[in-house]
Protein backbone atom coordinates (compact mmCIF):
# COMPACT_ATOMS: atom_id res chain seq x y z
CA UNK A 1 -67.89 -9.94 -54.85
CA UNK A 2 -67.71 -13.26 -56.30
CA UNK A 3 -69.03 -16.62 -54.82
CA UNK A 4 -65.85 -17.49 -53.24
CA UNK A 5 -64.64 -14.32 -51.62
CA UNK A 6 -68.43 -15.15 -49.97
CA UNK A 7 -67.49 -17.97 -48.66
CA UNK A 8 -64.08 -17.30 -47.45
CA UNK A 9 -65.80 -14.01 -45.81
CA UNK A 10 -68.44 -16.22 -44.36
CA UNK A 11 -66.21 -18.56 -43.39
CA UNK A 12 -63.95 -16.27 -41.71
CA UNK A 13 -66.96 -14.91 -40.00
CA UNK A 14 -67.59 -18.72 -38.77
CA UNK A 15 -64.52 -19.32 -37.74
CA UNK A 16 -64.22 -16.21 -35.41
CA UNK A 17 -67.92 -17.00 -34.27
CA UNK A 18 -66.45 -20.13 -33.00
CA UNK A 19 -63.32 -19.00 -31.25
CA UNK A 20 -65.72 -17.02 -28.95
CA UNK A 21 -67.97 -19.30 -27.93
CA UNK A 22 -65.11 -22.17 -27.77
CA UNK A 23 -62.85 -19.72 -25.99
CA UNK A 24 -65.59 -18.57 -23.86
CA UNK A 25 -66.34 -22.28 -22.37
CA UNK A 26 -62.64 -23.68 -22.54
CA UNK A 27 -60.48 -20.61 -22.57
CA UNK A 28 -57.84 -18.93 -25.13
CA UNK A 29 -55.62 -22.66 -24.74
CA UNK A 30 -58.65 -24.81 -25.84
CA UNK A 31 -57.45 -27.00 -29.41
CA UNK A 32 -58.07 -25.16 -33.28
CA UNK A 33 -59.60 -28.31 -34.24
CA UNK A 34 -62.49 -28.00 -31.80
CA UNK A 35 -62.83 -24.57 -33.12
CA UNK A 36 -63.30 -25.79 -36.81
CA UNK A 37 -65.70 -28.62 -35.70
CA UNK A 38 -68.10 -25.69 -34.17
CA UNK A 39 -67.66 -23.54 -37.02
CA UNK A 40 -68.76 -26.56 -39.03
CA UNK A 41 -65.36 -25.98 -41.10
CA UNK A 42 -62.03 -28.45 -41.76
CA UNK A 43 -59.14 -27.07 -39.90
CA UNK A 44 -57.50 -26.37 -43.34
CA UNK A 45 -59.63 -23.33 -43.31
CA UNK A 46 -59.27 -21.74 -40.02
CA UNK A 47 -55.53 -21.79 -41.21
CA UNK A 48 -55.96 -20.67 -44.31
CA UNK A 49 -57.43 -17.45 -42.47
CA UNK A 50 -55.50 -17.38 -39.35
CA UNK A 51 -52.27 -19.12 -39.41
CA UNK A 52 -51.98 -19.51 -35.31
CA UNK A 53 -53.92 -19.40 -32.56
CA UNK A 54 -52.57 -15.53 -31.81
CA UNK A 55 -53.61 -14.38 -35.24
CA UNK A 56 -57.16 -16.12 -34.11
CA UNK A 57 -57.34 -14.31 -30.80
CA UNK A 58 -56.39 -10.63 -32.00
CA UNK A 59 -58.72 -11.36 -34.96
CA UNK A 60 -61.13 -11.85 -32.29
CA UNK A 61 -60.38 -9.13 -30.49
CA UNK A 62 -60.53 -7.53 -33.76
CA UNK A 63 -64.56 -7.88 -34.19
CA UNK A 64 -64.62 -6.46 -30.26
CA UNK A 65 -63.04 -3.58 -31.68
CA UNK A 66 -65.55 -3.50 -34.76
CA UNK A 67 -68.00 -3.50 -32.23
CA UNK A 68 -66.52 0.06 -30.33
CA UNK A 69 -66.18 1.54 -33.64
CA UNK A 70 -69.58 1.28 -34.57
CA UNK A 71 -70.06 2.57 -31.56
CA UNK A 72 -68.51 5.79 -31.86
CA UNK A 73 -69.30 6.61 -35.45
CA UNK A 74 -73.01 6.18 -33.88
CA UNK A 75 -72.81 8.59 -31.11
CA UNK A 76 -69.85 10.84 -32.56
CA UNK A 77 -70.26 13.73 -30.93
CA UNK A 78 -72.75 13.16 -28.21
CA UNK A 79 -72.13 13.27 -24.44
CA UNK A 80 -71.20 9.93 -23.03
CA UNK A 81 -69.24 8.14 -26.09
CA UNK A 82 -65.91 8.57 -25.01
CA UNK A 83 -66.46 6.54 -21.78
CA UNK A 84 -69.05 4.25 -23.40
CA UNK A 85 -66.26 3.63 -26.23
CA UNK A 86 -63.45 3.18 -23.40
CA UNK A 87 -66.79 0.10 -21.41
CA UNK A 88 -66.80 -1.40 -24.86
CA UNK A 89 -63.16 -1.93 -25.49
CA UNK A 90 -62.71 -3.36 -21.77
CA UNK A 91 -66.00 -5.20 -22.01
CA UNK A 92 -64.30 -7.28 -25.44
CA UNK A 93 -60.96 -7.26 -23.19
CA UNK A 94 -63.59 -8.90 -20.06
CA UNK A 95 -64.69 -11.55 -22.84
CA UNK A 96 -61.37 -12.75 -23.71
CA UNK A 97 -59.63 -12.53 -20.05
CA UNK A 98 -55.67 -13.69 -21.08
CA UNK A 99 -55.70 -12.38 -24.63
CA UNK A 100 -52.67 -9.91 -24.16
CA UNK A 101 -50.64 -12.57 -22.11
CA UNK A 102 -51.57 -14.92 -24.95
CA UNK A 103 -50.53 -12.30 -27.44
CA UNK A 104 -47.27 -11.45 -25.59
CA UNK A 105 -46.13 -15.36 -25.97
CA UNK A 106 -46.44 -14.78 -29.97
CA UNK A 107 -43.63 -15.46 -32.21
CA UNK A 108 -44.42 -12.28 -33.52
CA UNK A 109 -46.09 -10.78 -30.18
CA UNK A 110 -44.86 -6.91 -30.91
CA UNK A 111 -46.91 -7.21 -34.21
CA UNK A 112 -50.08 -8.55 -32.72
CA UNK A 113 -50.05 -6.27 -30.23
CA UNK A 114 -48.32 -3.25 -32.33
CA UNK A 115 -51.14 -3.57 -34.60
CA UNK A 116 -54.09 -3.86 -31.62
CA UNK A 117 -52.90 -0.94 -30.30
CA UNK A 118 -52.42 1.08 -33.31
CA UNK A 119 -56.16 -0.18 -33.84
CA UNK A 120 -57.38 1.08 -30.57
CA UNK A 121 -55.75 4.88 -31.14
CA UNK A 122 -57.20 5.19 -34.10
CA UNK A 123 -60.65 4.31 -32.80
CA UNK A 124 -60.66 6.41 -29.45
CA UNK A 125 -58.60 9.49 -31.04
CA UNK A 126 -62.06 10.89 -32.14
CA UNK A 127 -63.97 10.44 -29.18
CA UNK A 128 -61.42 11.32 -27.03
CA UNK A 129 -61.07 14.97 -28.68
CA UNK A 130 -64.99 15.29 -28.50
CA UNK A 131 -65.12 14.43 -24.60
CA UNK A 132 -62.20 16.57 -24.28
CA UNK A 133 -64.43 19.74 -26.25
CA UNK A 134 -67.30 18.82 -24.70
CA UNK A 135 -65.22 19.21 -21.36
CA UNK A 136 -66.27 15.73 -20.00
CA UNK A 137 -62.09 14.69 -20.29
CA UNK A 138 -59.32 17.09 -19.00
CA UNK A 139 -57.12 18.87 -21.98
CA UNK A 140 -54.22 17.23 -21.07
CA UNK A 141 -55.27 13.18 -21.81
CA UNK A 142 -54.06 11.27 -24.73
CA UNK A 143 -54.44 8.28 -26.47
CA UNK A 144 -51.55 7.04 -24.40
CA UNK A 145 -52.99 7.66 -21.52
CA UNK A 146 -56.58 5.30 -22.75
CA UNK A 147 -53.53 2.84 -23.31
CA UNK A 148 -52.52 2.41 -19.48
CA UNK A 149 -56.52 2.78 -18.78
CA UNK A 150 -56.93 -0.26 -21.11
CA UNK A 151 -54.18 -2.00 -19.12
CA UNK A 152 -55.45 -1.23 -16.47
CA UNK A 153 -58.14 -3.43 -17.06
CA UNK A 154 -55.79 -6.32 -18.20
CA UNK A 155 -54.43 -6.23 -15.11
CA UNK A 156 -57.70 -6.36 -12.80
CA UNK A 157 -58.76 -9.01 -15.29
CA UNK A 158 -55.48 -11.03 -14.57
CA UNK A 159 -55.85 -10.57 -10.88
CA UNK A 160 -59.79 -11.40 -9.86
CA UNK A 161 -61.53 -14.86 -9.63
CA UNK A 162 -64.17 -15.02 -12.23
CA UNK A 163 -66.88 -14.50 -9.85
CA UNK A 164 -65.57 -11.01 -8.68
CA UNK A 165 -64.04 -10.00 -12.19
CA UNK A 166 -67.21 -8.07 -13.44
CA UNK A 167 -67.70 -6.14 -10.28
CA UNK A 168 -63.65 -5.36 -10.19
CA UNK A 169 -63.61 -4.26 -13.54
CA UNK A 170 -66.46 -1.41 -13.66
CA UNK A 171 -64.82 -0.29 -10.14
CA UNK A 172 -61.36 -0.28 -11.60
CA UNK A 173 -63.28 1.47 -14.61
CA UNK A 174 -64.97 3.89 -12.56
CA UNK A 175 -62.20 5.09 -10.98
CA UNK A 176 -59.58 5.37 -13.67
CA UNK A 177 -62.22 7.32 -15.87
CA UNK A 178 -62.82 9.31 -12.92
CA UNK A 179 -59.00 10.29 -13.31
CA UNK A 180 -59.32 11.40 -16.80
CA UNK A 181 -62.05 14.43 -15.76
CA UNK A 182 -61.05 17.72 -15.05
């Protein structure tokens, strides 16, 4: 790799480190240029690797998912993954309460959220058929159905005050992987 695909990779890698902790304190609507001053980069930059503030939220979103894929490639296989996997992708949903609605006011919302949720199949298909084998998840769920669990959670996130969010969403959780059993 040379020298500068290292620094646009570390860059990029700033940049998104940023957008969480800037989102996290002044939510998904807080300015780009406050992101680039944390990341200790020119706003030039965070442009040259996400053109919007959309592309900057679902890349976001992105490392979440990064995050559940290690995840299941770690415990592929074992007892437990499917519904850790399924925790993990809500927790990085939790973290960025108003993504989707964000996303769905995109120019291009249908690819930002085609592509998440092409993203998220691909990463639950395996886990999903080993918690079905393993007989933890009945025969008949599919990927579609971790969809509507997943927004699901989007809209117990949209609907509870921050202080009884967490609590709603492993209830809401609970009971929707509950429904997925045989």
């Amino acid at each position: 790799m040379t020298s500068a695909r290292r620094d646009a990779a570390r860059n990029r890698a700033a940049v998104i480190a940023a957008a969480e902790r800037v989102f996290a304190a002044r939510g998904l609507s807080a300015p780009l240029s406050e992101v680039a001053r944390e990341a200790g980069v020119g706003r030039a930059t965070v442009y040259r690797h996400f053109p919007d503030r959309y592309a900057l939220a679902a890349g976001l979103y992105g490392r979440h998912l990064d995050d559940a894929a290690r995840l299941a490639a770690e415990r592929a296989g074992q007892p437990g993954t499917f519904e850790a996997v399924v925790r993990r992708i809500a927790d990085g949903q939790r973290q960025l309460a108003g993504l989707f609605p964000l996303l769905r006011s995109a120019p291009d919302a249908a690819g930002h959220l085609d592509a998440l949720g092409e993203r998220i199949g691909t990463l639950v298909t395996r886990p999903l058929a080993d918690a079905i084998e393993l007989g933890e998840v009945s025969p008949d769920v599919t990927v579609a159905d971790v969809h509507l669990v997943l927004m699901m959670v989007e809209g117990v996130l949209a609907s509870q005050d921050d202080d009884a969010r967490d609590a709603a969403l492993d209830r809401g959780l609970t009971i929707a992987l509950a429904g997925l059993r045989p």
